[in-house]
PDB file of N, CA and C in Angstrom:
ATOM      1  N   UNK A   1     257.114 103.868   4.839  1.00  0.00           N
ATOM      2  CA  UNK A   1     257.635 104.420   3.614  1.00  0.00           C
ATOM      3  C   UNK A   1     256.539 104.486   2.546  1.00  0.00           C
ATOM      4  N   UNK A   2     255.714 103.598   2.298  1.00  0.00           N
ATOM      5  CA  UNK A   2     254.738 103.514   1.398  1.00  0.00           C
ATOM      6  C   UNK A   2     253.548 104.649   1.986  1.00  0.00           C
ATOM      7  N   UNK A   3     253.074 105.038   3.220  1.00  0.00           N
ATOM      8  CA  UNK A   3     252.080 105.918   3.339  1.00  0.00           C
ATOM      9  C   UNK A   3     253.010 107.677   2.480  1.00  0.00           C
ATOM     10  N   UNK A   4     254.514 107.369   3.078  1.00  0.00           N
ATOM     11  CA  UNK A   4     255.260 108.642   2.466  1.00  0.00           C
ATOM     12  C   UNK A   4     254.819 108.961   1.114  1.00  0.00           C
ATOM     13  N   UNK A   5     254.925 108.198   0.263  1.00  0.00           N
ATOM     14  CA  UNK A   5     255.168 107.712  -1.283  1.00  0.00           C
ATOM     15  C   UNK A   5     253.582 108.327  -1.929  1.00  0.00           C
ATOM     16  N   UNK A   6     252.634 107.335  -0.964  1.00  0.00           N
ATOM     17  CA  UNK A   6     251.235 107.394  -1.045  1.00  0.00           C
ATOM     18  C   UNK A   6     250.847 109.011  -1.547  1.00  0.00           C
ATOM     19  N   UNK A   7     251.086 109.926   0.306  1.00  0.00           N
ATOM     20  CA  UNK A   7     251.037 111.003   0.255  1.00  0.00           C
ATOM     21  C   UNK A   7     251.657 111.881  -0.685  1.00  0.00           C
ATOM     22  N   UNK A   8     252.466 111.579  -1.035  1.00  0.00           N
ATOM     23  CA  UNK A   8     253.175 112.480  -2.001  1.00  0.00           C
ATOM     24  C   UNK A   8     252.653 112.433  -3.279  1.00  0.00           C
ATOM     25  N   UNK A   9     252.543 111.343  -4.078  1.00  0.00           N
ATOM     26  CA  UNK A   9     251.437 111.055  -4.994  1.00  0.00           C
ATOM     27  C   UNK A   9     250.259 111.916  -4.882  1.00  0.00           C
ATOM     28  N   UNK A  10     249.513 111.664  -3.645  1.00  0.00           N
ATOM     29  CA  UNK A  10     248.095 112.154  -3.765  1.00  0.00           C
ATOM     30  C   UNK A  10     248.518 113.578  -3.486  1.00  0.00           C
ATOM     31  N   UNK A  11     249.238 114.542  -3.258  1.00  0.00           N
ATOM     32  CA  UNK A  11     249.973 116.270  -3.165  1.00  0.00           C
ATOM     33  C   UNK A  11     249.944 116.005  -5.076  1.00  0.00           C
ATOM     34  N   UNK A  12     250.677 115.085  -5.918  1.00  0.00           N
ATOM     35  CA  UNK A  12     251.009 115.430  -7.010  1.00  0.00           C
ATOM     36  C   UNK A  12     249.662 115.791  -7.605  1.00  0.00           C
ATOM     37  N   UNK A  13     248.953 114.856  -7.899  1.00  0.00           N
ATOM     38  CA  UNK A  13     247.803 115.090  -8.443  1.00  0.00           C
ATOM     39  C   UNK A  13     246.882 116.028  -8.262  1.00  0.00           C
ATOM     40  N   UNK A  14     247.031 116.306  -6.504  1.00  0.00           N
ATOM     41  CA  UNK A  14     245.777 117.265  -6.365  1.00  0.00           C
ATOM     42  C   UNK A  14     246.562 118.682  -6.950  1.00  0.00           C
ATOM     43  N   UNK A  15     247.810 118.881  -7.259  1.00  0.00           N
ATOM     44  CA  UNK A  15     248.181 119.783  -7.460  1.00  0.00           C
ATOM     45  C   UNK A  15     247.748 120.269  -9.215  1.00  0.00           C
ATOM     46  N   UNK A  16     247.845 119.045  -9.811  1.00  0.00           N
ATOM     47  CA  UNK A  16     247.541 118.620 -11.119  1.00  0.00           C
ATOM     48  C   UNK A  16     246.085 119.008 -11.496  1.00  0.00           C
ATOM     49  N   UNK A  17     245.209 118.235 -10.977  1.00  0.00           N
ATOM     50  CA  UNK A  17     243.996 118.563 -11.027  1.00  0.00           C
ATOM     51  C   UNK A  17     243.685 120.439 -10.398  1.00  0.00           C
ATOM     52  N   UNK A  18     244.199 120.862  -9.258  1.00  0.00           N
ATOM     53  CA  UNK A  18     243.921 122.102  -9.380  1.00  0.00           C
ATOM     54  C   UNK A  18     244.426 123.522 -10.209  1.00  0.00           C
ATOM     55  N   UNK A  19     246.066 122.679 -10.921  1.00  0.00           N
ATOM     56  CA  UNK A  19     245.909 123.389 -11.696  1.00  0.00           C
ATOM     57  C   UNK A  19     245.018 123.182 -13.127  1.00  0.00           C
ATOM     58  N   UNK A  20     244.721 122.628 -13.456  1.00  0.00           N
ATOM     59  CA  UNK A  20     243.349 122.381 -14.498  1.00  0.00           C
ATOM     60  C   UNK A  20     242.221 123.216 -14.238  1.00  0.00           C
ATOM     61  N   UNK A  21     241.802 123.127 -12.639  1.00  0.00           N
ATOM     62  CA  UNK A  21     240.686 124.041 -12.373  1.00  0.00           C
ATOM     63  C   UNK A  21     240.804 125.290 -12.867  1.00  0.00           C
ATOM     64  N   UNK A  22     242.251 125.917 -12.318  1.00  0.00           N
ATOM     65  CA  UNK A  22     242.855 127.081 -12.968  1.00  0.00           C
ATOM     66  C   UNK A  22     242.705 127.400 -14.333  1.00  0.00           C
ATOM     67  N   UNK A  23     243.165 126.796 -14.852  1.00  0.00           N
ATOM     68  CA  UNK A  23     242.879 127.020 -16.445  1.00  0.00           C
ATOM     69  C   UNK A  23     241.862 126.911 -16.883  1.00  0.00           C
ATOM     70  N   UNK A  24     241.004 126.061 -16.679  1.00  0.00           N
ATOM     71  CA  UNK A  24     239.677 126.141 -17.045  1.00  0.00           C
ATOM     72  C   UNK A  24     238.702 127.699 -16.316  1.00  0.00           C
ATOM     73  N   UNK A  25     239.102 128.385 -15.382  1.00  0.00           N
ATOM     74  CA  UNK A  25     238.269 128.997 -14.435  1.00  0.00           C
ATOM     75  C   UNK A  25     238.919 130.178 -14.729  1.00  0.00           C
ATOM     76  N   UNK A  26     240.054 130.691 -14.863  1.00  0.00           N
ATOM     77  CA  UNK A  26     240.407 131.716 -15.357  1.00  0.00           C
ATOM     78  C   UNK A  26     240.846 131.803 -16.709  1.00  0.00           C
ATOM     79  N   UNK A  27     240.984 131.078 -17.404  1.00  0.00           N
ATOM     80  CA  UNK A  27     241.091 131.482 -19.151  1.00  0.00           C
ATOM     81  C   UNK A  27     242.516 132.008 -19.269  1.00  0.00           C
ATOM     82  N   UNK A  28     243.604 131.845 -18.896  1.00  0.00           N
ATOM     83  CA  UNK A  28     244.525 132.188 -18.822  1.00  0.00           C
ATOM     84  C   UNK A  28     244.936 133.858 -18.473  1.00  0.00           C
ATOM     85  N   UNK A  29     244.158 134.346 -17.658  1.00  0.00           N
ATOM     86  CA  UNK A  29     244.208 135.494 -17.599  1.00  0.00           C
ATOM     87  C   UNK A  29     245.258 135.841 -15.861  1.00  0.00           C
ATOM     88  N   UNK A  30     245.346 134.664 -15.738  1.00  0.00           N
ATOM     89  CA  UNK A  30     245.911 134.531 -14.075  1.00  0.00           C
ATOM     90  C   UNK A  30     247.162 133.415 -14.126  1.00  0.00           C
ATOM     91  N   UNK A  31     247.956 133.798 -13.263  1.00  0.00           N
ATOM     92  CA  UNK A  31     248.914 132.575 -12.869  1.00  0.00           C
ATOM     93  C   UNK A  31     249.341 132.162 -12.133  1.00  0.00           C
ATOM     94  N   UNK A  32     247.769 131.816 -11.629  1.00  0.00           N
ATOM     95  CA  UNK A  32     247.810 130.274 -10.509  1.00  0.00           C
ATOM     96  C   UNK A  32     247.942 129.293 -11.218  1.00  0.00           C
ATOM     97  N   UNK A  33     247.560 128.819 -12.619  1.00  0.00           N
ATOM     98  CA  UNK A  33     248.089 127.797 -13.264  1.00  0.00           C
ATOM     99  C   UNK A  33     249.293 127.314 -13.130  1.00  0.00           C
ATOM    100  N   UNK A  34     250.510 128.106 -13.442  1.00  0.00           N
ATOM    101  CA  UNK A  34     251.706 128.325 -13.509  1.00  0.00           C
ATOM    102  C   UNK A  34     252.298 127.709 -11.855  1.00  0.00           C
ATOM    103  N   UNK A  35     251.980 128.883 -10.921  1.00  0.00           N
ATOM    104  CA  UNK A  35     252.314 128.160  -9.677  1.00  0.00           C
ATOM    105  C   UNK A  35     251.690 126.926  -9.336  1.00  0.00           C
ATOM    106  N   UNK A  36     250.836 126.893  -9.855  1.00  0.00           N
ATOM    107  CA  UNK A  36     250.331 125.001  -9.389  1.00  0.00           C
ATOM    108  C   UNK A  36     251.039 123.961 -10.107  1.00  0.00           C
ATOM    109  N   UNK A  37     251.506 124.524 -11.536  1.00  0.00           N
ATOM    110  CA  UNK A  37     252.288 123.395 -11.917  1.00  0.00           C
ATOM    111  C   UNK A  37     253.910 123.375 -11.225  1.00  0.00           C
ATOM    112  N   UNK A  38     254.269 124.661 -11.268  1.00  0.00           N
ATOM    113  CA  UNK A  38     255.621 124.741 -10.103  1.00  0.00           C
ATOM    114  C   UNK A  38     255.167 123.712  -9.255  1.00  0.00           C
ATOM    115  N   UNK A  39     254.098 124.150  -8.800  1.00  0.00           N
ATOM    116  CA  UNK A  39     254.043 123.063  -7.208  1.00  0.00           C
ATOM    117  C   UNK A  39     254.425 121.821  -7.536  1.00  0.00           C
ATOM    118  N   UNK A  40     253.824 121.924  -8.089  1.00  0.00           N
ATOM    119  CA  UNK A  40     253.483 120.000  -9.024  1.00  0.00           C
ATOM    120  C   UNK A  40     255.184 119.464  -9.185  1.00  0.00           C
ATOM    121  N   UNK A  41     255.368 120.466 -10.297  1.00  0.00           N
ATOM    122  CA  UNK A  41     257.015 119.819 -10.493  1.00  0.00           C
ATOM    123  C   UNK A  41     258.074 119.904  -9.294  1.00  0.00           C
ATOM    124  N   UNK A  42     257.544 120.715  -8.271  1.00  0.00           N
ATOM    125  CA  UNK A  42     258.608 120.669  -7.023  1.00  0.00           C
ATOM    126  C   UNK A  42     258.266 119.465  -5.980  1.00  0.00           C
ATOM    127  N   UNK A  43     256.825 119.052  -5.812  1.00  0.00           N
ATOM    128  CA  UNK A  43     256.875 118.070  -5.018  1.00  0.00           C
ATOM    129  C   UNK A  43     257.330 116.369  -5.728  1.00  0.00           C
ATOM    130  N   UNK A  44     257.491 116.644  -7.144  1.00  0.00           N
ATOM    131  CA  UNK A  44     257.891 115.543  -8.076  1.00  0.00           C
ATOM    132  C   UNK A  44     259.456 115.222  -7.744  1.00  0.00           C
ATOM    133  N   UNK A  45     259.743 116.706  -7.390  1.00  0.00           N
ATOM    134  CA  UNK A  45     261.217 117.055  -7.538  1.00  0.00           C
ATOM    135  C   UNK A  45     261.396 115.863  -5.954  1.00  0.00           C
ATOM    136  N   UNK A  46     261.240 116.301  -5.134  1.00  0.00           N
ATOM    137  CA  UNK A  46     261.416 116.136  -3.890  1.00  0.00           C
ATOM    138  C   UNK A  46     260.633 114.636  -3.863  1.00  0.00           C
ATOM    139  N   UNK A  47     259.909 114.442  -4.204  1.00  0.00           N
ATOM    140  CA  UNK A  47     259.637 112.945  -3.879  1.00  0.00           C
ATOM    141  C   UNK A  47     260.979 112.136  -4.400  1.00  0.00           C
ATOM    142  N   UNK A  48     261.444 112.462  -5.810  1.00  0.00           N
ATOM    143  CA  UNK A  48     262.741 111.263  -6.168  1.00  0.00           C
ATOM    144  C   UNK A  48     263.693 111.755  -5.461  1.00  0.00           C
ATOM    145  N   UNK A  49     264.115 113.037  -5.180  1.00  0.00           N
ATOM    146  CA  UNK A  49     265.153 112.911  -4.182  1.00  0.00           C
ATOM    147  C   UNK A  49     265.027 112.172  -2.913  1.00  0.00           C
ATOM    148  N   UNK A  50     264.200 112.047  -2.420  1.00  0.00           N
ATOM    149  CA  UNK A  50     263.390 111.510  -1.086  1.00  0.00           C
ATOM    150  C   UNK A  50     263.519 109.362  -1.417  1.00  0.00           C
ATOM    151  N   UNK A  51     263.490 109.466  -2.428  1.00  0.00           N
ATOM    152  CA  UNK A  51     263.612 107.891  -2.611  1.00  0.00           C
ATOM    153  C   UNK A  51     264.651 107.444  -2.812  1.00  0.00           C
ATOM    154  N   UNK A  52     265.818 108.362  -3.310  1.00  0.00           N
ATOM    155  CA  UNK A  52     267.189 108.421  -4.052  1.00  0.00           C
ATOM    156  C   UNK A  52     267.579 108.340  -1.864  1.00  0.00           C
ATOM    157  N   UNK A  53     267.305 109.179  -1.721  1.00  0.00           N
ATOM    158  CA  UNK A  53     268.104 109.627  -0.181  1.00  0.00           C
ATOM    159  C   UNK A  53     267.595 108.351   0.687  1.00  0.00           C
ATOM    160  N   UNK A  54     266.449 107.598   0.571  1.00  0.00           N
ATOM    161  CA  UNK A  54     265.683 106.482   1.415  1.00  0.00           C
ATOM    162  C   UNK A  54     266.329 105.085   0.711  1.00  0.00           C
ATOM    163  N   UNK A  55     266.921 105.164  -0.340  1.00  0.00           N
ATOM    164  CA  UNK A  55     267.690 103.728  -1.152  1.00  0.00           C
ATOM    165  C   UNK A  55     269.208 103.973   0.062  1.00  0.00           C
ATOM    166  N   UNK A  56     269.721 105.435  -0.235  1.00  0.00           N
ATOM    167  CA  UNK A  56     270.722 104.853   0.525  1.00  0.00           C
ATOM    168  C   UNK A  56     271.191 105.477   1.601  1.00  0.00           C
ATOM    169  N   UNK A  57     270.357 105.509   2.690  1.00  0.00           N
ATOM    170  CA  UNK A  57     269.826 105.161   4.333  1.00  0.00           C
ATOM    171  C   UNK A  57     269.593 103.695   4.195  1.00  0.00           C
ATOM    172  N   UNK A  58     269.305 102.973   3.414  1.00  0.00           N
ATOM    173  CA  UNK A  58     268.849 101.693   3.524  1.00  0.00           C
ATOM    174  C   UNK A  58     267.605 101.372   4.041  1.00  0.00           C
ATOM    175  N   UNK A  59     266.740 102.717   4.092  1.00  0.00           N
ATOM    176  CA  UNK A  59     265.173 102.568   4.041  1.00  0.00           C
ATOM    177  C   UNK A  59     264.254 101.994   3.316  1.00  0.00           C
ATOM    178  N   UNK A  60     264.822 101.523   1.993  1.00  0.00           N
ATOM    179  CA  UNK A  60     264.263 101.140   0.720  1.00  0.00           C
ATOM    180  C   UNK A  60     265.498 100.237   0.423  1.00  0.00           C
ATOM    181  N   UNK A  61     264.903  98.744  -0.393  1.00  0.00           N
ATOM    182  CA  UNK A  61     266.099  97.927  -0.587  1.00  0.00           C
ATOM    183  C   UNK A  61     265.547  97.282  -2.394  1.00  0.00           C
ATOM    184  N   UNK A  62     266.149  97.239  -3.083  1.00  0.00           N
ATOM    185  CA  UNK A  62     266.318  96.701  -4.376  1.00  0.00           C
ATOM    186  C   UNK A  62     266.166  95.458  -4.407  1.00  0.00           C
ATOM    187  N   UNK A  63     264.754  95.437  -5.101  1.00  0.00           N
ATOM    188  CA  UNK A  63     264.311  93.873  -4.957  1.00  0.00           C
ATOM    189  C   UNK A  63     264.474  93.350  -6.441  1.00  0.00           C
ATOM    190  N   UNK A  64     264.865  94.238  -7.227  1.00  0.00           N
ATOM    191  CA  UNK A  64     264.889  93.431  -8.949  1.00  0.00           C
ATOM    192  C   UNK A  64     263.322  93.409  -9.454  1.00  0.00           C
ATOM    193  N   UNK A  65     263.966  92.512 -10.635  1.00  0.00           N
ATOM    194  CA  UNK A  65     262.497  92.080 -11.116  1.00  0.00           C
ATOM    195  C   UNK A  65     262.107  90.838 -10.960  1.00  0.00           C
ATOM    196  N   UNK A  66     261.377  89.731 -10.439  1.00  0.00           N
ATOM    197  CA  UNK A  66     260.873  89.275  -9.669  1.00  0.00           C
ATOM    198  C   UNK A  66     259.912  88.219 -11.042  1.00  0.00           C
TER     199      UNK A  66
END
């Protein structure tokens, strides 16, 4: 579960960081910016559903605060 989590993280960012490249590299004249942040917010999307759906499968268990 944690390499899942991992990966998904490292999809968020690189999505993050390439859209930056975007903007910086085209000057807003293009919108790959735009779809990279879509990307961004859809794999955000899908990671909490993915943790919401893995709490209750009982893949993930509620440990509190500790």
């Amino acid at each position: 579960m944690r390499y899942v989590v991992l990966i998904a993280f490292i999809l968020i960012i690189g999505s993050l960081g390439s859209a930056l490249v975007f903007l910086m590299k085209d000057k807003g004249k293009s919108d790959r910016t735009v779809k990279a942040l879509a990307l961004r917010v859809g794999f955000s999307i899908t990671l909490f559903l993915f943790i919401l759906f893995s709490y209750w499968m009982g893949w993930i268990n509620y440990t509190g605060i500790r």
